[in-house]
N, C-alpha and C. Protein backbone atom coordinates (compact mmCIF):
# COMPACT_ATOMS: atom_id res chain seq x y z
N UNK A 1 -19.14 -16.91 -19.38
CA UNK A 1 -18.95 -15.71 -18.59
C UNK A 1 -18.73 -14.51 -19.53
N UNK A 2 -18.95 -13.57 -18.90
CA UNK A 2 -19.54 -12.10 -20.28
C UNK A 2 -17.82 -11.70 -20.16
N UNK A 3 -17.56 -10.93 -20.90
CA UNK A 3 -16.54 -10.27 -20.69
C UNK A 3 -16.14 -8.90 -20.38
N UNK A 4 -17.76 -8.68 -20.55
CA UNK A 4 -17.97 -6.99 -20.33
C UNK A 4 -19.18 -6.86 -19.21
N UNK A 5 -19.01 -5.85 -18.50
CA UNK A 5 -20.18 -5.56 -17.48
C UNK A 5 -20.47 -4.35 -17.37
N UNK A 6 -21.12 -4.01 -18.06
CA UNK A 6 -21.93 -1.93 -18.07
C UNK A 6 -22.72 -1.97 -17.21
N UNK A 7 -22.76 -2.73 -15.94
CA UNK A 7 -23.31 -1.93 -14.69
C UNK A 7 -22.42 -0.74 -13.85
N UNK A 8 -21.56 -0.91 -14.61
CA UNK A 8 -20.19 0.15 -14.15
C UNK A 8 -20.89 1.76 -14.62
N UNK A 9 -22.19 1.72 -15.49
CA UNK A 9 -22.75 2.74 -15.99
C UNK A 9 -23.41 3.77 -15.17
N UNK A 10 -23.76 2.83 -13.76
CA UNK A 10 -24.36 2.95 -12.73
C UNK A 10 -23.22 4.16 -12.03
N UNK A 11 -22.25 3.07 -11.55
CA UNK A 11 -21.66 3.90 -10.46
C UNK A 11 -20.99 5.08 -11.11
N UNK A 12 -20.63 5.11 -12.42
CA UNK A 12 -20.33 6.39 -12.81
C UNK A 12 -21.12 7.90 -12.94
N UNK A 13 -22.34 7.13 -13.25
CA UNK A 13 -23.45 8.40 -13.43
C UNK A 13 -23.99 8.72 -11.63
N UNK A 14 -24.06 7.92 -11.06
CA UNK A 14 -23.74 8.36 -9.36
C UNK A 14 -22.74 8.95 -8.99
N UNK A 15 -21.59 8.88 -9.39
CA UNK A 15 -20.37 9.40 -9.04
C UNK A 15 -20.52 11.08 -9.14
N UNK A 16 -21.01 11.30 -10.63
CA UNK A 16 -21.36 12.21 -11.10
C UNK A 16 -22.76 13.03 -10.85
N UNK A 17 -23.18 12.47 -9.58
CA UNK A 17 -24.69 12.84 -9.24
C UNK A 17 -25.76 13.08 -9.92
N UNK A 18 -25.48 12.61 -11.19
CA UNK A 18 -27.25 12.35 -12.34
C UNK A 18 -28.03 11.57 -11.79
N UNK A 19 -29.23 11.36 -12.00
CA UNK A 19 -30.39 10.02 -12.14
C UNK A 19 -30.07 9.50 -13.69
N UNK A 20 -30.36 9.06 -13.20
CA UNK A 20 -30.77 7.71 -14.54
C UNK A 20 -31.73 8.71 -15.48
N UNK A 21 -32.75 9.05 -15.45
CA UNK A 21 -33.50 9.53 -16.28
C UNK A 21 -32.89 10.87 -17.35
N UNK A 22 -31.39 11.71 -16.33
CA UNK A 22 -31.31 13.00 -17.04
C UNK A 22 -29.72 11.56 -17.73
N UNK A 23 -29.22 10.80 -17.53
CA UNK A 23 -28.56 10.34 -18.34
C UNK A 23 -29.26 10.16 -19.50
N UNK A 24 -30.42 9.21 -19.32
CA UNK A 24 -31.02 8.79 -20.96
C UNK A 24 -31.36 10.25 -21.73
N UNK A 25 -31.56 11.40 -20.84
CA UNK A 25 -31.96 12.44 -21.83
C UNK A 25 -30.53 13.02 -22.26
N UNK A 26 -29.42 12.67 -21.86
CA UNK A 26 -28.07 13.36 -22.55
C UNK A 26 -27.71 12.53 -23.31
N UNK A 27 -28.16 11.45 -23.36
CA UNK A 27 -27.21 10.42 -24.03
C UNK A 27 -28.17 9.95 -25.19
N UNK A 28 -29.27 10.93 -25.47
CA UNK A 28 -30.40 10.89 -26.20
C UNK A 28 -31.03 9.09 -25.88
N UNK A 29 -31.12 8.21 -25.00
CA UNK A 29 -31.54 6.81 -24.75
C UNK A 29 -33.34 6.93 -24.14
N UNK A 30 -33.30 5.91 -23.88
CA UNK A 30 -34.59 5.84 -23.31
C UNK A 30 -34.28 5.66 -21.69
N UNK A 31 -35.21 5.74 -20.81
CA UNK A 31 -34.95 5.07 -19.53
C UNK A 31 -34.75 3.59 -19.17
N UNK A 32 -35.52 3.24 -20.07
CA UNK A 32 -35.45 1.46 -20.10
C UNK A 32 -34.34 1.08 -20.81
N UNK A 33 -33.68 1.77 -21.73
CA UNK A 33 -32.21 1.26 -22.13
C UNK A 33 -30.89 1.50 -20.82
N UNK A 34 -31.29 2.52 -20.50
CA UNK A 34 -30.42 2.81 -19.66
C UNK A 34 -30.06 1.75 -18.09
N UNK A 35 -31.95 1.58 -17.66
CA UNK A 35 -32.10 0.54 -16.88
C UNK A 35 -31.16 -0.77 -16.94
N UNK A 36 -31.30 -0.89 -18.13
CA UNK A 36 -30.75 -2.49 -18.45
C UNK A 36 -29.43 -2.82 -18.33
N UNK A 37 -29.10 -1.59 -19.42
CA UNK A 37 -27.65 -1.65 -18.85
C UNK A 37 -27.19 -1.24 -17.75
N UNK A 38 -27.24 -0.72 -16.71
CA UNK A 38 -27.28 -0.53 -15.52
C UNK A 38 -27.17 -1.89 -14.23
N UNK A 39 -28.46 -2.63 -14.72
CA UNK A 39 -28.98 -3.99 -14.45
C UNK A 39 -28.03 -5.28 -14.92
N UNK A 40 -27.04 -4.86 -15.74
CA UNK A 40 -26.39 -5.73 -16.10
C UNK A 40 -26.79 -6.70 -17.24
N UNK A 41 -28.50 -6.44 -17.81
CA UNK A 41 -29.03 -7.16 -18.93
C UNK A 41 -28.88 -7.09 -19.95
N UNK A 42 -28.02 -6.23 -20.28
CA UNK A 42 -27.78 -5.83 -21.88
C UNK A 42 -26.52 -5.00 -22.19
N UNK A 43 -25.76 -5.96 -23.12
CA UNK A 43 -24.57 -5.15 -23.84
C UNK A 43 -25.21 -4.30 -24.57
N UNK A 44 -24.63 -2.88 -24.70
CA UNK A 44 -25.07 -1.72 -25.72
C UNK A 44 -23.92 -1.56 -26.85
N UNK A 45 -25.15 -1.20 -27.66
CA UNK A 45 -23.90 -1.76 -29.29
C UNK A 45 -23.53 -0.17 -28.63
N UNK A 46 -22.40 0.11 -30.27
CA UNK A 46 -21.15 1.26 -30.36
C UNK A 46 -21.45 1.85 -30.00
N UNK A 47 -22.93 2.20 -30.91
CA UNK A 47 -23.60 3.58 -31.19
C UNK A 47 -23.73 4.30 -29.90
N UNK A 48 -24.59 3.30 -29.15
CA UNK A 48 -24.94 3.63 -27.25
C UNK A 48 -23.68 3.91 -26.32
N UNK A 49 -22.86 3.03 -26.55
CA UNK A 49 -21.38 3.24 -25.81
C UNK A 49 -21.01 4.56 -26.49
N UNK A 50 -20.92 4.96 -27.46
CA UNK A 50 -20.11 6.36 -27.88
C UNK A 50 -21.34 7.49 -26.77
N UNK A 51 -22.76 7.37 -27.32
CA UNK A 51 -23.46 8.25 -26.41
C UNK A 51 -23.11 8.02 -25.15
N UNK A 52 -23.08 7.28 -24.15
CA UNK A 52 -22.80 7.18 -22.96
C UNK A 52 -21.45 7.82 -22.77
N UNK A 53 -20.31 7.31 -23.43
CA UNK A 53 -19.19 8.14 -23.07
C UNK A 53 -19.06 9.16 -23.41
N UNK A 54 -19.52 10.06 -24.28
CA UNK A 54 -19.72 11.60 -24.38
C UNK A 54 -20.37 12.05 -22.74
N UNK A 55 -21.40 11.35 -22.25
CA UNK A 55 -22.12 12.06 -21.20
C UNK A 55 -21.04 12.20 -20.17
N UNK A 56 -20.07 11.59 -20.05
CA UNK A 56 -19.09 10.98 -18.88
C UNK A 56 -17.99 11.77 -19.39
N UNK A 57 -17.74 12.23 -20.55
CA UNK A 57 -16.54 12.53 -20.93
C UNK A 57 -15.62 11.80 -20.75
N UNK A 58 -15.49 10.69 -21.54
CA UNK A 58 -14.73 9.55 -21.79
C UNK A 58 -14.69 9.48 -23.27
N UNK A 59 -13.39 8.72 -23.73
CA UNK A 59 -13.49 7.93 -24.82
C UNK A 59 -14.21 6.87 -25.07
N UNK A 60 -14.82 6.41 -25.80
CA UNK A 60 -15.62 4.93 -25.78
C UNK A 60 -14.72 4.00 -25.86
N UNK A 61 -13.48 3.95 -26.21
CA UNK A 61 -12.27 3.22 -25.43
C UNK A 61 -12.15 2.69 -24.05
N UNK A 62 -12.34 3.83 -23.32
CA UNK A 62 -12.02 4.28 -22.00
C UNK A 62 -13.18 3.69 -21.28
N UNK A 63 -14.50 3.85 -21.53
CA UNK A 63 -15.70 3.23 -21.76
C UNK A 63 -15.67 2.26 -21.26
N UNK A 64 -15.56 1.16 -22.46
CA UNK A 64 -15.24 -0.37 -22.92
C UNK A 64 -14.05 -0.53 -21.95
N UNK A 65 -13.13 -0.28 -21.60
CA UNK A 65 -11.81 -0.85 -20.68
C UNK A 65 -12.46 -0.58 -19.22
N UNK A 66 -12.97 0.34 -18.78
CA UNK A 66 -14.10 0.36 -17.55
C UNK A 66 -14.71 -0.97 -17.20
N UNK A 67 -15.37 -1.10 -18.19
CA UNK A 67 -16.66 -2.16 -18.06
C UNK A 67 -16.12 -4.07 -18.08
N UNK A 68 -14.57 -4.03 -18.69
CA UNK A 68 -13.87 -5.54 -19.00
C UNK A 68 -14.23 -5.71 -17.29
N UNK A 69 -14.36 -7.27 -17.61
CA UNK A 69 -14.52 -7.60 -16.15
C UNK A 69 -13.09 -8.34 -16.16
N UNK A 70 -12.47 -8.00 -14.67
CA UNK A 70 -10.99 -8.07 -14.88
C UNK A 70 -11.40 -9.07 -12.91
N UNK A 71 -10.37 -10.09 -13.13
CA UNK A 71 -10.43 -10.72 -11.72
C UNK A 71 -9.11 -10.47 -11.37
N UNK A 72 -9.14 -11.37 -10.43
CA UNK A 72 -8.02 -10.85 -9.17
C UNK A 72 -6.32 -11.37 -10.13
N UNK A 73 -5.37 -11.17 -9.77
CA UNK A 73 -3.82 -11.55 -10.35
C UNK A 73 -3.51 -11.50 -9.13
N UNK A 74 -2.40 -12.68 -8.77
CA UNK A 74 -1.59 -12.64 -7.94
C UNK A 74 -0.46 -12.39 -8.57
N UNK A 75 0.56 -11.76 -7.61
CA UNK A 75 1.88 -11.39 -8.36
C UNK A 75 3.16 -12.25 -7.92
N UNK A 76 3.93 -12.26 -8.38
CA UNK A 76 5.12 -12.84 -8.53
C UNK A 76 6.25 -12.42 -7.30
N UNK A 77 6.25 -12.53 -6.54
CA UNK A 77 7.27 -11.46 -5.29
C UNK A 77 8.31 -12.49 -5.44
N UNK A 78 9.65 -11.68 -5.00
CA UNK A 78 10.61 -11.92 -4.97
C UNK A 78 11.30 -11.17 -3.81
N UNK A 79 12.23 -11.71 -3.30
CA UNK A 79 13.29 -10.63 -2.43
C UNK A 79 14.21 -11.02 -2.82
N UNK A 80 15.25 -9.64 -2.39
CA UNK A 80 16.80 -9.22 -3.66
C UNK A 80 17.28 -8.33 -2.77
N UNK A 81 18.81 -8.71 -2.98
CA UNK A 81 19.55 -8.11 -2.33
C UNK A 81 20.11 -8.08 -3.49
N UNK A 82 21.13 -6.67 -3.86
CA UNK A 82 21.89 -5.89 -4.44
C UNK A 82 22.46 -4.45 -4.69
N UNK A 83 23.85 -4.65 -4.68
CA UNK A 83 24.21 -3.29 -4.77
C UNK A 83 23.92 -2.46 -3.34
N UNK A 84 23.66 -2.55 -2.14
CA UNK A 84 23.25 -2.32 -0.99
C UNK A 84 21.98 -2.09 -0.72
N UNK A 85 21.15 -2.54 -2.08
CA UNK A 85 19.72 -2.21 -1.74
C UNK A 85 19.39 -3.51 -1.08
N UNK A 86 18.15 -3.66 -0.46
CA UNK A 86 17.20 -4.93 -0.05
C UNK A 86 16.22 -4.73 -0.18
N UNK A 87 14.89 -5.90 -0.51
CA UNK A 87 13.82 -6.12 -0.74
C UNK A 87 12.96 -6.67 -1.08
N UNK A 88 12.09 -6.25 -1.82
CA UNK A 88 10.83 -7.09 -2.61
C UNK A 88 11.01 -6.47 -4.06
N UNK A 89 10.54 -7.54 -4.74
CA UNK A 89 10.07 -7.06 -6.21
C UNK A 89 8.81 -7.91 -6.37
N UNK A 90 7.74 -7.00 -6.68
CA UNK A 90 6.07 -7.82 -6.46
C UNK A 90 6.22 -7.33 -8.35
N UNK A 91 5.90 -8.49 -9.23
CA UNK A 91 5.64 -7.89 -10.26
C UNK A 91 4.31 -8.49 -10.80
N UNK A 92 3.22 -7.81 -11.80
CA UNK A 92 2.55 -8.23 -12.75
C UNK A 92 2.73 -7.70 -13.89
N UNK A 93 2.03 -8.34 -14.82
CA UNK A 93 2.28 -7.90 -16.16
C UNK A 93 1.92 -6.74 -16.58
N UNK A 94 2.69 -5.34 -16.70
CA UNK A 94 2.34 -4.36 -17.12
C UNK A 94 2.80 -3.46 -16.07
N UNK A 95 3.23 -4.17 -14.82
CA UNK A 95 3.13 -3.49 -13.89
C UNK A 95 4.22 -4.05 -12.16
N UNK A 96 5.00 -3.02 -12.25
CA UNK A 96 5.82 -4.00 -10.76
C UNK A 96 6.34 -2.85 -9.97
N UNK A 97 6.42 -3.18 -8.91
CA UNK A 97 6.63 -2.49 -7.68
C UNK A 97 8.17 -3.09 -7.46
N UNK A 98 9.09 -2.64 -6.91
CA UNK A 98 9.90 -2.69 -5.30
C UNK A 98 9.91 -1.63 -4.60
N UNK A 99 10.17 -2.54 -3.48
CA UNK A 99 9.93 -2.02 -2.17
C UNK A 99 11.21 -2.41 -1.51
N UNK A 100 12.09 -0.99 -1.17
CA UNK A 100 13.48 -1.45 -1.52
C UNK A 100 14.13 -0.51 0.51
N UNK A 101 15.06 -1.13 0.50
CA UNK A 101 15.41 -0.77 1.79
C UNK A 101 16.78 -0.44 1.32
N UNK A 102 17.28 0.81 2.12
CA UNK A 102 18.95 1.38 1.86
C UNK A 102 19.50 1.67 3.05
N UNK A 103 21.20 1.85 2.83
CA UNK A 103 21.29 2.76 3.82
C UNK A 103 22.03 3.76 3.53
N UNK A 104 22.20 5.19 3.78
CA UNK A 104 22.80 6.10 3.95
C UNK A 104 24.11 5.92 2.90
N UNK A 105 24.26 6.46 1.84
CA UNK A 105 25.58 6.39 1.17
C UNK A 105 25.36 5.60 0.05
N UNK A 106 24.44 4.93 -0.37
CA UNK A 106 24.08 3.95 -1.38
C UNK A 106 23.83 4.32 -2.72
N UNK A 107 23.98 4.11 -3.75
CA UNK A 107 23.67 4.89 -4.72
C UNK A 107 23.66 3.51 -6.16
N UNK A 108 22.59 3.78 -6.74
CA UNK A 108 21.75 2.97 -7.73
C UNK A 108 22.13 3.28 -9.12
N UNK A 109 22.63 2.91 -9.81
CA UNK A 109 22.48 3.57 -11.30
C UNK A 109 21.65 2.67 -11.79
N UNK A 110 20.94 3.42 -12.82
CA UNK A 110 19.28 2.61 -14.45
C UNK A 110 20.18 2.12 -14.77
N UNK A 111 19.45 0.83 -15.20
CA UNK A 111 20.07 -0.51 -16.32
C UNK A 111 18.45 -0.16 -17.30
N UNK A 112 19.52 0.40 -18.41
CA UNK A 112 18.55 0.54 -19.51
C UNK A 112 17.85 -0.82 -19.90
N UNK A 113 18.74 -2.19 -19.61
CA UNK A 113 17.80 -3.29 -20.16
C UNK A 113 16.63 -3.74 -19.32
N UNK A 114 16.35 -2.75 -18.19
CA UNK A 114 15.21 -3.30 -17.55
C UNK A 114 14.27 -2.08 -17.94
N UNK A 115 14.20 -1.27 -18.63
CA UNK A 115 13.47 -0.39 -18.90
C UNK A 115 13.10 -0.49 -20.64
N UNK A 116 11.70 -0.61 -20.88
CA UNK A 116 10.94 -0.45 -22.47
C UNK A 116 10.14 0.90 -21.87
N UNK A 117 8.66 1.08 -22.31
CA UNK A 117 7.69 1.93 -22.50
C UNK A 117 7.34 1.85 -21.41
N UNK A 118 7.92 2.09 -19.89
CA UNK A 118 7.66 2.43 -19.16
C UNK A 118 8.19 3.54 -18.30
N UNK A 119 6.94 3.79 -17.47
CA UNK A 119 7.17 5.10 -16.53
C UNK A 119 7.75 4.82 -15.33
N UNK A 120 8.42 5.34 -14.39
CA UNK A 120 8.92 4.89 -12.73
C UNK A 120 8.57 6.22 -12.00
N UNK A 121 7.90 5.60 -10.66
CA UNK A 121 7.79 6.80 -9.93
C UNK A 121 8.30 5.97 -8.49
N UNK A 122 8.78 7.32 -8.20
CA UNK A 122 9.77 6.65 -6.53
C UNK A 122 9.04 7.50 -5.84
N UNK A 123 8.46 6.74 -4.55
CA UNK A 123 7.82 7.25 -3.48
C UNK A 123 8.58 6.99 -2.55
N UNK A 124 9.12 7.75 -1.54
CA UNK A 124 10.22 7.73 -0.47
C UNK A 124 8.93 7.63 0.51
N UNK A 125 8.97 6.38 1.24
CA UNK A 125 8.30 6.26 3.02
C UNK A 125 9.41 6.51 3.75
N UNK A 126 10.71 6.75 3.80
CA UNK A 126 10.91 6.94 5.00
C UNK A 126 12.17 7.36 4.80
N UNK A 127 13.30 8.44 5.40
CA UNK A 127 13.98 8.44 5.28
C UNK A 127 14.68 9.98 3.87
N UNK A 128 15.63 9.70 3.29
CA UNK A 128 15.84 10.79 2.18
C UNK A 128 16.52 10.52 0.90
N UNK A 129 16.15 10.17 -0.40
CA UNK A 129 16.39 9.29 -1.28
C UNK A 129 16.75 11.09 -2.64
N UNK A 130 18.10 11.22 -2.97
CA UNK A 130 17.98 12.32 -4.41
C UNK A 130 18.35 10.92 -5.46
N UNK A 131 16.76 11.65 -6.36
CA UNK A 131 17.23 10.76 -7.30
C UNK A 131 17.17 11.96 -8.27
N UNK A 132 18.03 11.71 -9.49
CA UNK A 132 18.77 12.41 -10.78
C UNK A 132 18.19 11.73 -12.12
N UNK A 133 17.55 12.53 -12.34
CA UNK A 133 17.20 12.45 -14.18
C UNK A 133 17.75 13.16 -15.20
N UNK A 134 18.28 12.75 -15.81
CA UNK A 134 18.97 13.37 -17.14
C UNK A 134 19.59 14.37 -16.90
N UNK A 135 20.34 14.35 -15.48
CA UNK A 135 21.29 15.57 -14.83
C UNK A 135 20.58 16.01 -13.82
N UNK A 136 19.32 16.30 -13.82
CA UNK A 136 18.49 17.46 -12.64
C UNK A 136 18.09 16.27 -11.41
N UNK A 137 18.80 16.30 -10.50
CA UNK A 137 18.54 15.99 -8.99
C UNK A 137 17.11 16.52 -8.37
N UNK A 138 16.58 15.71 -7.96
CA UNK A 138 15.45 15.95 -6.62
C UNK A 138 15.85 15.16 -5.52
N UNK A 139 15.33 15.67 -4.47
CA UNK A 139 15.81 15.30 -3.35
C UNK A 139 14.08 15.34 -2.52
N UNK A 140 14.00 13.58 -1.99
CA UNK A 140 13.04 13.40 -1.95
C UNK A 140 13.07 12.69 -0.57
N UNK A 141 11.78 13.41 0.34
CA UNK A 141 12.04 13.09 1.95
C UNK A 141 10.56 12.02 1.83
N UNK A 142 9.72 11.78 3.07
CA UNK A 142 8.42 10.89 3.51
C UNK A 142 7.47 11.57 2.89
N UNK A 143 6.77 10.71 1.78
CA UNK A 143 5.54 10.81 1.22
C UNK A 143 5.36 11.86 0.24
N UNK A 144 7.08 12.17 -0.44
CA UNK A 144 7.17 12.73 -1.37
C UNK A 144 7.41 11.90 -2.58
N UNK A 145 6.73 12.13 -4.16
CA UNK A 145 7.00 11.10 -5.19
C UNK A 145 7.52 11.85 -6.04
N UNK A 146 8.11 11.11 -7.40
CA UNK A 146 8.47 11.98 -8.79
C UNK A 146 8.38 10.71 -9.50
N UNK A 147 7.82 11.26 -11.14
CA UNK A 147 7.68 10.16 -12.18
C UNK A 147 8.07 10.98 -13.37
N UNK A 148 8.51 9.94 -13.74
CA UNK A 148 9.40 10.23 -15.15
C UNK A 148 9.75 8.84 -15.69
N UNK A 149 10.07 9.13 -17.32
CA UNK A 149 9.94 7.91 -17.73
C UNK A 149 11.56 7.19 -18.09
N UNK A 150 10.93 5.72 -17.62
CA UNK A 150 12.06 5.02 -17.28
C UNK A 150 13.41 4.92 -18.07
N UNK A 151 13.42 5.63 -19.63
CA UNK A 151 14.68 4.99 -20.30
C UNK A 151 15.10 6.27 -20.30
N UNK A 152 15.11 7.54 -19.42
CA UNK A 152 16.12 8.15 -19.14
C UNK A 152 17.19 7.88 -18.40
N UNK A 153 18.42 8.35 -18.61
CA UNK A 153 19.02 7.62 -17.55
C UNK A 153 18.89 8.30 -16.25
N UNK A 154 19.21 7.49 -15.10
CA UNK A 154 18.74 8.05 -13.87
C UNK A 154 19.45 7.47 -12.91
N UNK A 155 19.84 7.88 -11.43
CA UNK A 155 20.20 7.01 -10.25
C UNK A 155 19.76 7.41 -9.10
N UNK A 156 19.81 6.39 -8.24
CA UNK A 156 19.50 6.95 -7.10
C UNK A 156 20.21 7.21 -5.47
N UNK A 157 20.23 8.08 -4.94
CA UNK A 157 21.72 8.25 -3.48
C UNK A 157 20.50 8.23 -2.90
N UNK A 158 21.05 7.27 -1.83
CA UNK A 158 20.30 7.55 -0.62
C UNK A 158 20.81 8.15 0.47
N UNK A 159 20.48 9.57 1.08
CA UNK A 159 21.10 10.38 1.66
C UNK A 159 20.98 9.91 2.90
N UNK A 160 19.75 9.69 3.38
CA UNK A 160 19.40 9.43 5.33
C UNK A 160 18.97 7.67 4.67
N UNK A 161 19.95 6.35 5.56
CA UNK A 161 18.96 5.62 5.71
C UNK A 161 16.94 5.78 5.60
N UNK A 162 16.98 4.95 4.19
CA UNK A 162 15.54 4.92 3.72
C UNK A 162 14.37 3.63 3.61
N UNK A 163 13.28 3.58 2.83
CA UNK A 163 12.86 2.80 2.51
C UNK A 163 11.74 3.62 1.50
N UNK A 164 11.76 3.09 0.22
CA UNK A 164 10.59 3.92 -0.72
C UNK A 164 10.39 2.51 -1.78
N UNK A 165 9.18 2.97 -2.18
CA UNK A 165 8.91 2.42 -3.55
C UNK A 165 9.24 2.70 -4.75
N UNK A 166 9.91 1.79 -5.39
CA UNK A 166 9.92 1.93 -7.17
C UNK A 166 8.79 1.24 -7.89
N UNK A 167 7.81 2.22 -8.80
CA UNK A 167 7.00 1.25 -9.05
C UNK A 167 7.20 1.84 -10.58
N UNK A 168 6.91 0.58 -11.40
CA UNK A 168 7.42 0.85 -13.02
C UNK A 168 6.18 0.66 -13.50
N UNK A 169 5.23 1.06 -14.59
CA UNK A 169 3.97 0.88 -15.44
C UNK A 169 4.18 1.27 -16.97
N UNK A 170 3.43 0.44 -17.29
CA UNK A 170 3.63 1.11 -19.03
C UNK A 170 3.11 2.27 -19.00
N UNK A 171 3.58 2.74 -20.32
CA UNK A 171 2.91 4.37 -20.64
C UNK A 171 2.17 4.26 -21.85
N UNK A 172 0.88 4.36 -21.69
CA UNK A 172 -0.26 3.83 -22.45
C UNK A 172 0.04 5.42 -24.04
């Protein structure tokens, strides 16, 4: 099984409303190179990947991480009760959510040991959640978010019975 798939070359240069033909002329290629990879028949060495991601304005990094063929992960869920929160914690590697339920009067302080090189953003669904970063309070109602990165210290009051997401990601 390949590990890479540059038919992803396709939907980007559609995305971007080119043909195929004014790609191969930006990316100085032929049409039949372009075809192929498109078609899924052919890995394109560096050289072609750097031209292609100039046309896209991409890194050829950015490129190449596009095109990994990545399958499905199931995640790890958990439910947790603490501190008056309740919930879920769905995690994968690199990447975890809770989905946390409060009520009115509750208040969270950061445990620096659950935080490395990652970012947290709290999305409030329902209800009114101020959360405090490095002193400065926001006060956050339905389908409002804020991100900032996780090894500041931070807490969270929940003002109106709530329910929001914490979701944590590395910071690339």
């Amino acid at each position: 099984m390949n590990k890479f798939d540059f038919s992803i070359i396709r939907t980007l240069r559609k995305k971007r409303g080119i043909t195929a033909e004014e790609l191969a002329r930006r990316a100085n290629l032929t049409r039949a190179t372009v075809a192929k990879i498109e078609g899924g028949d052919s890995n394109p060495t560096i050289e072609t990947i750097e031209a292609l991601s100039s046309v896209f304005q991409l890194t050829s990094s950015e490129l190449i991480r596009l095109a990994e063929v990545v399958h499905c992960e199931m995640a790890i869920t958990k439910t947790f009760a603490a501190d008056g929160f309740k919930g879920d914690h769905i995690w994968f590697p690199s990447f975890e959510v809770y989905c946390i339920r409060a009520n009115a009067g509750v208040r969270k302080e950061s445990d620096p040991e659950f935080h490395e090189n990652t970012a947290e953003i709290c999305l409030v669904l329902s209800g009114e959640v101020k959360v405090t970063v490095r002193g400065q309070s926001h006060v956050l109602g339905p389908g409002m978010a804020l991100r900032f990165k996780a090894l500041y210290e931070h807490h969270f009051d929940v003002i109106q019975k709530a329910e929001f997401l914490l979701i944590h990601h590395n910071v690339v």
